[in-house]
N, C-alpha and C. Protein backbone atom coordinates (compact mmCIF):
# COMPACT_ATOMS: atom_id res chain seq x y z
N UNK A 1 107.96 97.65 93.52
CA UNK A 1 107.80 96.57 92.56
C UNK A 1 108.88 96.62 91.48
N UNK A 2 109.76 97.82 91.64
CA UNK A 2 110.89 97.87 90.58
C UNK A 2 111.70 96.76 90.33
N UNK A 3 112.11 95.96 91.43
CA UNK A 3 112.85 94.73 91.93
C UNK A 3 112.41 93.92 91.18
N UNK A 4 111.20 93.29 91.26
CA UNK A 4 109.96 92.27 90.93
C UNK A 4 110.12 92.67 88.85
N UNK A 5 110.02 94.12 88.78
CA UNK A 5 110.32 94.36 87.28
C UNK A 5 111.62 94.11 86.87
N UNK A 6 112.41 94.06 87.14
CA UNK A 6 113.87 94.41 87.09
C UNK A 6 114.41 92.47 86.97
N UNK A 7 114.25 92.11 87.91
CA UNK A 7 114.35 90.60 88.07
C UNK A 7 113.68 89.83 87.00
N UNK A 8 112.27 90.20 86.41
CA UNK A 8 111.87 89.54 85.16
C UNK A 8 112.41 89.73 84.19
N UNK A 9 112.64 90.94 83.86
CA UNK A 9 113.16 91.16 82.84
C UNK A 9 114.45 90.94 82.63
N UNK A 10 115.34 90.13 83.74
CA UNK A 10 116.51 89.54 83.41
C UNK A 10 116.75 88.25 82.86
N UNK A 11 115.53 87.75 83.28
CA UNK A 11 115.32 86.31 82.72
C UNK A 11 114.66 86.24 81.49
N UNK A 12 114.32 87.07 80.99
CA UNK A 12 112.86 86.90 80.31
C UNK A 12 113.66 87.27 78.47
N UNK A 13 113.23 86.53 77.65
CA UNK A 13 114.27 86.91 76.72
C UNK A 13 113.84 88.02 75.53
N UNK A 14 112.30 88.39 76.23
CA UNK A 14 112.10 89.66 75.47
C UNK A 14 112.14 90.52 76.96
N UNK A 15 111.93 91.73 76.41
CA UNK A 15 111.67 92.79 77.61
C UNK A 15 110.05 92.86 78.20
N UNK A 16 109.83 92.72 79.48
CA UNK A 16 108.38 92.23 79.81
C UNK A 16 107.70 94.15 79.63
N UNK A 17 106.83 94.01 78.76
CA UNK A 17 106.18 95.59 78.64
C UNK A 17 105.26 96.07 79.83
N UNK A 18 105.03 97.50 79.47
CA UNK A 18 104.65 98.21 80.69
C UNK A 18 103.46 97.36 81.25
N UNK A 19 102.72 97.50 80.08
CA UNK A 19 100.85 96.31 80.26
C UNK A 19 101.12 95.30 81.35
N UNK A 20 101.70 94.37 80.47
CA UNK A 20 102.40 92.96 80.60
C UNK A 20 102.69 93.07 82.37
N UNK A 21 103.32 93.86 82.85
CA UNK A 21 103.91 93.98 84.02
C UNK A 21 102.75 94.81 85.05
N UNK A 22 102.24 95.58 84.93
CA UNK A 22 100.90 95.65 85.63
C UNK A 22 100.26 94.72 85.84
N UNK A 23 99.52 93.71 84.58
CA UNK A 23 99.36 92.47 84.33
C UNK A 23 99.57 91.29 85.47
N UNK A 24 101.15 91.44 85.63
CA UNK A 24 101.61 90.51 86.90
C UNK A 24 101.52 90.92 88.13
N UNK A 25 102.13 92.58 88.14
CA UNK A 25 101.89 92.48 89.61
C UNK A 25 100.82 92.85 90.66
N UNK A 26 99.25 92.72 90.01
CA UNK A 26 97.97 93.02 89.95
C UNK A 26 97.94 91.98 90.80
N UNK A 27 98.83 90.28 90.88
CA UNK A 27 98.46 89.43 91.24
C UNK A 27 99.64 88.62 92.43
N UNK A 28 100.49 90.26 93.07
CA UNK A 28 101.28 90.13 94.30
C UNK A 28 100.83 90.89 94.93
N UNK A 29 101.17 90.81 96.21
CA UNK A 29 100.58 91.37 97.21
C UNK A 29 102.13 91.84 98.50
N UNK A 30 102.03 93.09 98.34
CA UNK A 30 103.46 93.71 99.15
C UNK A 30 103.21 92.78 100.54
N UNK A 31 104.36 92.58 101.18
CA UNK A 31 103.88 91.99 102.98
C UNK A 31 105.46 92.51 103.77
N UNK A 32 105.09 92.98 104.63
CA UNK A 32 106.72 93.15 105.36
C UNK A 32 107.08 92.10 106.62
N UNK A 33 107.95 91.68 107.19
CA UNK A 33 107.90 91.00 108.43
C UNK A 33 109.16 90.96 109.01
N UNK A 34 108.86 91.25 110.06
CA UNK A 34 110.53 92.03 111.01
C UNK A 34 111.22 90.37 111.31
N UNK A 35 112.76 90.69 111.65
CA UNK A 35 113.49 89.79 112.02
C UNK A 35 113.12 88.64 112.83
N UNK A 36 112.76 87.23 112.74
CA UNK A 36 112.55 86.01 113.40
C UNK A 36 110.89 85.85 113.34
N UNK A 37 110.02 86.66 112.00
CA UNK A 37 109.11 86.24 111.94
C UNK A 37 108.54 85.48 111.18
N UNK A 38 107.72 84.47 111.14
CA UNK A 38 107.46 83.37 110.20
C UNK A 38 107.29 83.92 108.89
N UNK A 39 107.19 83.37 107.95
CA UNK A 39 106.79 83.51 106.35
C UNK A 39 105.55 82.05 106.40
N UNK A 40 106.74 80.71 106.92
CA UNK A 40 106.09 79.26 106.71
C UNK A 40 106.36 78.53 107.90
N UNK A 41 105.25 78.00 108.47
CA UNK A 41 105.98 77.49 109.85
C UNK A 41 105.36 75.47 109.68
N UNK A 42 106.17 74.74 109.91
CA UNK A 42 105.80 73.04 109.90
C UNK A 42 104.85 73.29 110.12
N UNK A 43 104.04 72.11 109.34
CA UNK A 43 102.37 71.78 109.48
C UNK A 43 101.84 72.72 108.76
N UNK A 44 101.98 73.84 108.68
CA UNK A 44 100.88 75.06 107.47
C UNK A 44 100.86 74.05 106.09
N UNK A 45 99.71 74.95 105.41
CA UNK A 45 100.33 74.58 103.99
C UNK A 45 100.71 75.92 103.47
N UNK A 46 102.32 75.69 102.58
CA UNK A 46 102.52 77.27 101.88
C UNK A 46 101.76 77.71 101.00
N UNK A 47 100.77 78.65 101.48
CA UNK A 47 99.76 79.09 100.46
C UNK A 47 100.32 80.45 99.51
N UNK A 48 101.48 81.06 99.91
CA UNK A 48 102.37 81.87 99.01
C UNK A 48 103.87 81.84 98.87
N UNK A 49 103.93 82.30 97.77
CA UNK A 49 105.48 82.05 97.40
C UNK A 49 106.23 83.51 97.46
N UNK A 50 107.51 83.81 97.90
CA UNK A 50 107.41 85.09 98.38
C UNK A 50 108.81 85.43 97.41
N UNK A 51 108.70 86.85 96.43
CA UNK A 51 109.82 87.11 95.97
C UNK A 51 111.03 88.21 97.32
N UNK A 52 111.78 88.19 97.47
CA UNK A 52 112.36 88.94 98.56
C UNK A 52 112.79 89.85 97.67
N UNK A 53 112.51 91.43 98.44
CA UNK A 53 112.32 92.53 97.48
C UNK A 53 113.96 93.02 98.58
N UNK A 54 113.55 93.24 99.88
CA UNK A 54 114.35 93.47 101.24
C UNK A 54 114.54 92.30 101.92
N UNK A 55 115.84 91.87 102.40
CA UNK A 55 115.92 91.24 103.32
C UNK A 55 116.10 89.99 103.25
N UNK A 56 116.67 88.76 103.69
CA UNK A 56 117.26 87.65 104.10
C UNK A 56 116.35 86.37 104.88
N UNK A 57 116.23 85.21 104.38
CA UNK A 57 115.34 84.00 105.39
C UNK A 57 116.13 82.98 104.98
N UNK A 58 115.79 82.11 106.09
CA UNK A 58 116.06 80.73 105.94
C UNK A 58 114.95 79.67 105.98
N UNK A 59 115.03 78.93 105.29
CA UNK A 59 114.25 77.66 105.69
C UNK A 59 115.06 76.18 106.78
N UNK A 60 113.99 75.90 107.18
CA UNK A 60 115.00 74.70 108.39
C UNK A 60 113.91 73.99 108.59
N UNK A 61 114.66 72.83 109.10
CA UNK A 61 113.56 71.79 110.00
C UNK A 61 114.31 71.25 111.20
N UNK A 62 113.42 70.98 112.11
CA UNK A 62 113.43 70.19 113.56
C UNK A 62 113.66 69.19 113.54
N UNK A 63 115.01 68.29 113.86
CA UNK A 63 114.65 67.39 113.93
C UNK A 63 114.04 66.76 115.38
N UNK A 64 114.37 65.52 115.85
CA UNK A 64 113.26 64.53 116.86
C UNK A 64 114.37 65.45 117.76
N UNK A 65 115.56 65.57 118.03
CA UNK A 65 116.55 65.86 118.86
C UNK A 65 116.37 67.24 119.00
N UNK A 66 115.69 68.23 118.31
CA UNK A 66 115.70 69.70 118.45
C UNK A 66 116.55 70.62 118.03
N UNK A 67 117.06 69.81 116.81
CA UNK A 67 118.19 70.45 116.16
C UNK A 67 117.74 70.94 114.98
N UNK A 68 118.30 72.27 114.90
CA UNK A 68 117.67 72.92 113.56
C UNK A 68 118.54 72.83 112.12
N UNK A 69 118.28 72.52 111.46
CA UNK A 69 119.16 71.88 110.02
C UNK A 69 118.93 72.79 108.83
N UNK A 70 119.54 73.88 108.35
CA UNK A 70 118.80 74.75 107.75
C UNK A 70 119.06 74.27 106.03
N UNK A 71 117.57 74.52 105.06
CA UNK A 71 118.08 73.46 103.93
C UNK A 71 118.09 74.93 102.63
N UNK A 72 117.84 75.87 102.73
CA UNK A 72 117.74 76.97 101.98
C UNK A 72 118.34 78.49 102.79
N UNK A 73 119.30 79.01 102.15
CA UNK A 73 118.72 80.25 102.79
C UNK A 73 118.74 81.66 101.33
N UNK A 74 117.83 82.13 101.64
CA UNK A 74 117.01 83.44 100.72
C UNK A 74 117.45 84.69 101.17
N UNK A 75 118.10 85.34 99.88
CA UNK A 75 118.51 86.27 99.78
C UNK A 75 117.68 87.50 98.83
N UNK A 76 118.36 89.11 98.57
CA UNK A 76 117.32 89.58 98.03
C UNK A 76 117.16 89.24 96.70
N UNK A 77 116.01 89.39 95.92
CA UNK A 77 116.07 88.88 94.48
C UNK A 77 115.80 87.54 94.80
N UNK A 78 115.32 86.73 95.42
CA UNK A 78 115.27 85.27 95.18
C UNK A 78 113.77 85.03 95.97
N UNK A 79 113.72 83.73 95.19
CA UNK A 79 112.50 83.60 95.75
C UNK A 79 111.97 82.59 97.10
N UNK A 80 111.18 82.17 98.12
CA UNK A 80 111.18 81.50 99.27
C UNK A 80 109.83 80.90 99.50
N UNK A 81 109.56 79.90 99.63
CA UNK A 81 108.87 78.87 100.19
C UNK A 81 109.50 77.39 100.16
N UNK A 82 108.52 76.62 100.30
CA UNK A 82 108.46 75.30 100.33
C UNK A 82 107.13 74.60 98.94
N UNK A 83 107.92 74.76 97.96
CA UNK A 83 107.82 74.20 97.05
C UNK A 83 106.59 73.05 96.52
N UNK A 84 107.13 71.93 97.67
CA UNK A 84 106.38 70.92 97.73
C UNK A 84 104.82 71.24 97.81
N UNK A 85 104.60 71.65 99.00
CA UNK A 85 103.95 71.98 100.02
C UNK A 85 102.94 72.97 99.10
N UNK A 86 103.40 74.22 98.41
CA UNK A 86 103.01 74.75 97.34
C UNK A 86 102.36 74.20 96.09
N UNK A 87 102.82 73.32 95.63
CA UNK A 87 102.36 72.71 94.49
C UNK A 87 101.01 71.36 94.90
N UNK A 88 101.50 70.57 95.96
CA UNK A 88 100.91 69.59 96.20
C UNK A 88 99.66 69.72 97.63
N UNK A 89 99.72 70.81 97.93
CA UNK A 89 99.01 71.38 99.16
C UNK A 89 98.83 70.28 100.11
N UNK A 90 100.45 70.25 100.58
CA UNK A 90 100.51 69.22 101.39
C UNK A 90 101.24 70.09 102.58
N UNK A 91 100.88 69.78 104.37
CA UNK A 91 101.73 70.06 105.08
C UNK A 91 103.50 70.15 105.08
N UNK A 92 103.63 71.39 105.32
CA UNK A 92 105.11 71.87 104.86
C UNK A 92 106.19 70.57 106.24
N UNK A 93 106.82 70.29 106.13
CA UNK A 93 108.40 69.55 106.75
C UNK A 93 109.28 71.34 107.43
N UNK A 94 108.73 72.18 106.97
CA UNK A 94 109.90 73.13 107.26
C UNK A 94 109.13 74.31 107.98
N UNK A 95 110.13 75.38 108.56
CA UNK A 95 109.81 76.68 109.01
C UNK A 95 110.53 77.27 107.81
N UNK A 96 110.13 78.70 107.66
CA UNK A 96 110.78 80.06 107.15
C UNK A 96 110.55 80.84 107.54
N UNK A 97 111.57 81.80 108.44
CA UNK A 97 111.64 82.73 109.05
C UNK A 97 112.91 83.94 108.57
N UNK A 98 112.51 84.72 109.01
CA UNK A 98 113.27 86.30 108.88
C UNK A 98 114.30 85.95 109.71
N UNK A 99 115.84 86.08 108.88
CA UNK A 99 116.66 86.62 109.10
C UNK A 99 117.18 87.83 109.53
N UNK A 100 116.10 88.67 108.87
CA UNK A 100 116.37 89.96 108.93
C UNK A 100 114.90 90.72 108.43
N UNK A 101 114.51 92.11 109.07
CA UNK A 101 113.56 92.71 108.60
C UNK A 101 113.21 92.65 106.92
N UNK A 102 112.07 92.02 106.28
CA UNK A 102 112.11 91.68 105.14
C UNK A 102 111.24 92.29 104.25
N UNK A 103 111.01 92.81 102.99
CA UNK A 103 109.68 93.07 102.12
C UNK A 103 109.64 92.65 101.33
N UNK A 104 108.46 91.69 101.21
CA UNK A 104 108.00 90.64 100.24
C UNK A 104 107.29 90.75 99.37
N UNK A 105 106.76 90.35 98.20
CA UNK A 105 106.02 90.26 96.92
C UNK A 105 105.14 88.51 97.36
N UNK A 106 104.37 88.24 97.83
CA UNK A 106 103.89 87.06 97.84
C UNK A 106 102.75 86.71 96.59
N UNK A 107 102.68 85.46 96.28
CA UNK A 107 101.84 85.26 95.09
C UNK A 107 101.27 84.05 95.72
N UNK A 108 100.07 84.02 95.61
CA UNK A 108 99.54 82.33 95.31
C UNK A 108 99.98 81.34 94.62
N UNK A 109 99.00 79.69 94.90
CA UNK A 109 99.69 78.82 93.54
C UNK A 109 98.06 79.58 92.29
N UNK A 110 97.36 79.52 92.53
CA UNK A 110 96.42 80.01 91.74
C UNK A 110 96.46 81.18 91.34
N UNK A 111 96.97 82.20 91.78
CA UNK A 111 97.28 83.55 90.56
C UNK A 111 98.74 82.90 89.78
N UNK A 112 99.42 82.37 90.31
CA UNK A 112 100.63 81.74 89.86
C UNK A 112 100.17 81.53 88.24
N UNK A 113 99.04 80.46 88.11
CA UNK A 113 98.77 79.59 86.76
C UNK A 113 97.91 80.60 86.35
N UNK A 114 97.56 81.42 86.93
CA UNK A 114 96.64 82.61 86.01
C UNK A 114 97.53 83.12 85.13
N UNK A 115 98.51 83.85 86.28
CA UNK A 115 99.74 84.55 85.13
C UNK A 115 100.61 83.67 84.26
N UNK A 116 100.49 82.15 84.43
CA UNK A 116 101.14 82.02 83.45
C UNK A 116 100.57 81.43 81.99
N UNK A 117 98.98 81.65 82.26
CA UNK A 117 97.94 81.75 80.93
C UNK A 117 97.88 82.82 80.76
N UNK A 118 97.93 84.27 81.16
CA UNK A 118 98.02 85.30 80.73
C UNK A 118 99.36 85.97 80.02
N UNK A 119 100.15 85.66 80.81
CA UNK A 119 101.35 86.39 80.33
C UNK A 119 102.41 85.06 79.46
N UNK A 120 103.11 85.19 78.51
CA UNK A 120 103.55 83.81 78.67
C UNK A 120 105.34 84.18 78.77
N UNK A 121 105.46 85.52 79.13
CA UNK A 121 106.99 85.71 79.45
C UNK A 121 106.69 85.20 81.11
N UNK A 122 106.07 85.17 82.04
CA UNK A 122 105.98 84.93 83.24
C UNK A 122 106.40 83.17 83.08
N UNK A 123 105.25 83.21 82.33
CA UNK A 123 105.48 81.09 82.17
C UNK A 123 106.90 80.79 81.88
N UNK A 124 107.61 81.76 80.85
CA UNK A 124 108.93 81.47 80.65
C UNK A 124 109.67 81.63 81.78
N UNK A 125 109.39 82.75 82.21
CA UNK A 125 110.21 82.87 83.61
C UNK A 125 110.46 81.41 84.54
N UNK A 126 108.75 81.37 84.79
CA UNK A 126 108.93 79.64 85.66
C UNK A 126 109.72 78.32 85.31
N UNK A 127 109.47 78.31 84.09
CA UNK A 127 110.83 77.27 83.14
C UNK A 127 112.21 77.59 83.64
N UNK A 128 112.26 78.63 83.39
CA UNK A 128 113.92 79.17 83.34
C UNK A 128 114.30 78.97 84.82
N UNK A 129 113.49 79.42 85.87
CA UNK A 129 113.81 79.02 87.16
C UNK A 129 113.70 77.92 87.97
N UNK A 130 112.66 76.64 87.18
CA UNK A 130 112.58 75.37 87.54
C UNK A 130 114.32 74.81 87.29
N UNK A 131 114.66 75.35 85.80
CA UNK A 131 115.65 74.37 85.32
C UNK A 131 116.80 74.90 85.96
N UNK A 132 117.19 76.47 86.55
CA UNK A 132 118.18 76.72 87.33
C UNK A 132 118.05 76.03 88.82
N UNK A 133 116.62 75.87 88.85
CA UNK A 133 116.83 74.70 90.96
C UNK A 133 117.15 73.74 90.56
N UNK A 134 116.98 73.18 89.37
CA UNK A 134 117.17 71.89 89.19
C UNK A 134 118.75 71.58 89.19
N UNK A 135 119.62 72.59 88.76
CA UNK A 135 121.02 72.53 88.32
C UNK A 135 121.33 73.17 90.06
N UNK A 136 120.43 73.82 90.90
CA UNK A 136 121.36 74.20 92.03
C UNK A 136 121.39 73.00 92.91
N UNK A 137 119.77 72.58 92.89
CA UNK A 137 119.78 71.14 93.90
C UNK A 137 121.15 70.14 93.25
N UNK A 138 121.25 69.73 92.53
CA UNK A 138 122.25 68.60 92.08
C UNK A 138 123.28 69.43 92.53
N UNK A 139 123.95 71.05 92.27
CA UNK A 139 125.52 71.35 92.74
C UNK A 139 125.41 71.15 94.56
N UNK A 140 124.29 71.01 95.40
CA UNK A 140 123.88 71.27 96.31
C UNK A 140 124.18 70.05 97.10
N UNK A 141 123.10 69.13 96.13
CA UNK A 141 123.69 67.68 97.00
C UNK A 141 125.14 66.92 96.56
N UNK A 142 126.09 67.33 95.76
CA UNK A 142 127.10 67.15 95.71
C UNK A 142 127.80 67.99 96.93
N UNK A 143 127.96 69.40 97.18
CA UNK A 143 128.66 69.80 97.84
C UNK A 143 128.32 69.69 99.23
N UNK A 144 126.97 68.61 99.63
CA UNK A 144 126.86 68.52 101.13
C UNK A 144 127.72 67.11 101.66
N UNK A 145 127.35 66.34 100.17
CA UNK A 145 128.28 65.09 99.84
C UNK A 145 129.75 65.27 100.64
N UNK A 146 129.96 66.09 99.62
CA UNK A 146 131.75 66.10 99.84
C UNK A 146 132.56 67.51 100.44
N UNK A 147 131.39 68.23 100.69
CA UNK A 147 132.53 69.76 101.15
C UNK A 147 131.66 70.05 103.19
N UNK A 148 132.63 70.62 103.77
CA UNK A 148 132.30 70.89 105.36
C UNK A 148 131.31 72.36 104.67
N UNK A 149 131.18 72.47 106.20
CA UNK A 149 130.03 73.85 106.55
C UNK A 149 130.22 74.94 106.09
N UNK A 150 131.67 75.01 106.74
CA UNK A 150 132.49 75.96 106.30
C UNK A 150 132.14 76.86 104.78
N UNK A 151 133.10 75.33 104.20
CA UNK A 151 133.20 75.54 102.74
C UNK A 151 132.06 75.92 101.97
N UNK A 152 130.76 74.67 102.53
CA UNK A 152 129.70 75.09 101.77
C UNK A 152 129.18 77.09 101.65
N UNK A 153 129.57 77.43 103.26
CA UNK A 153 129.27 79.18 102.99
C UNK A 153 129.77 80.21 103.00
N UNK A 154 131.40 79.88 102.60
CA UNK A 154 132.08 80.05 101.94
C UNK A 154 131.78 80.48 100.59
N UNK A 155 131.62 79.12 99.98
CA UNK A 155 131.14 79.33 98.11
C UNK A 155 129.65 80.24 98.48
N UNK A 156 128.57 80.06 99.30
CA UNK A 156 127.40 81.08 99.28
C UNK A 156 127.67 82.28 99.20
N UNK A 157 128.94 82.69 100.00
CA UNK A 157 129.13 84.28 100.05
C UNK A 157 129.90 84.52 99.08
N UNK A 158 130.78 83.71 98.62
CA UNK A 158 131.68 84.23 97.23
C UNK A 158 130.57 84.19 96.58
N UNK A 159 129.54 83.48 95.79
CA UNK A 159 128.77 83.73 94.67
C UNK A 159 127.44 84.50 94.87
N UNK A 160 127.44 85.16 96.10
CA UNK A 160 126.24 85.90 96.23
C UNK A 160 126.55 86.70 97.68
N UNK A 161 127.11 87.63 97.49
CA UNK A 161 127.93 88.60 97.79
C UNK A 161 126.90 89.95 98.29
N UNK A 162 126.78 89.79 99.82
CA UNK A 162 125.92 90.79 100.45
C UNK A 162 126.77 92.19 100.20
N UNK A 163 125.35 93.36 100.19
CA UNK A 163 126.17 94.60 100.16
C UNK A 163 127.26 95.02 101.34
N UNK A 164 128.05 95.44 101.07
CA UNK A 164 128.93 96.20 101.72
C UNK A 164 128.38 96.89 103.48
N UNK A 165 127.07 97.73 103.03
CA UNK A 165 126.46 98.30 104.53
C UNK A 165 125.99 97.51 105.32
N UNK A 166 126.06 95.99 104.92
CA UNK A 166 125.18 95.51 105.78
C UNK A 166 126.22 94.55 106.26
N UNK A 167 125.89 94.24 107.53
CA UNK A 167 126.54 92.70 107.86
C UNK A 167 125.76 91.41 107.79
N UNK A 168 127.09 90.41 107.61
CA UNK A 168 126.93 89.19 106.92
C UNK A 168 125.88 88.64 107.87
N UNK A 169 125.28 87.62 107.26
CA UNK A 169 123.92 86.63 107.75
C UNK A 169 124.91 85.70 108.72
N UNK A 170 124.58 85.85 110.20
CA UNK A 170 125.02 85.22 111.11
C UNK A 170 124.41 85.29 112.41
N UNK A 171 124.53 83.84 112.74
CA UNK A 171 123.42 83.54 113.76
C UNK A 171 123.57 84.03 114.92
């Protein structure tokens, strides 16, 4: 859970205390899942949101033709679901699956709003990370706009730069 501590407290503009942080992660639940196994598969509803402690996913969808279109992919430190689907407990549009052997921190949407009446550096946290998707979706749909495949993962690996021992996310 060092990760899960370590990651709040980067965002968080006080330091989240020892309490405080028991507090939160009272209300994750560790999960592991080896390479090409679901997290979220079309039609579920995402009933958790998963921080990636280990390991690499993508999200994608099918289209009618059987082509897979991938619209996220999750690295360590970041977080993975389907959003929508989460908030509005509506059937997910997408799969998420393991890239790679993974260990997860999953949370509910209902411990979600617990912790963020309990704690209110957590609530800050959720602000701070609504308003950074909000600034990635817009650089996102600009650069599907106007830049190739290439390019687009290209800029993914220059700005988020896998370790050294491992090799790069490739299909």
């Amino acid at each position: 859970m060092q990760a899960l501590h370590d990651y709040l407290n980067q965002y968080a503009s006080t330091l989240i205390s020892e309490k405080d942080f028991e507090i939160i992660k009272s209300h994750f639940i560790k999960k592991r899942i080896k390479k090409k196994q679901y997290l979220l598969q079309e039609g579920e509803i995402c009933k958790h949101f998963a921080f990636i402690v280990k390991g690499a996913m993508r999200q994608y969808y099918v289209d009618k033709k059987g082509v897979e279109h991938v619209v996220n992919l999750y690295v360590e430190n970041w977080w993975a679901g389907d959003r929508e689907s989460f908030v509005m407990f509506t059937p997910s549009k997408y799969n998420i699956d393991a890239w790679e052997d993974c260990e997860l921190l999953l949370i509910t949407r209902e411990d979600t709003l617990k912790l963020c009446k309990q704690c209110p550096a957590f609530n800050e946290l959720l602000l701070k990370l609504d308003e950074r998707n909000n600034i990635a979706t817009q650089k996102r749909i600009t650069s599907i706009i106007s830049s190739s495949a290439k390019v687009r993962y290209d800029d993914f690996a220059s700005c988020y730069p896998y370790p050294s021992d491992k090799p790069r996310l490739v299909k």
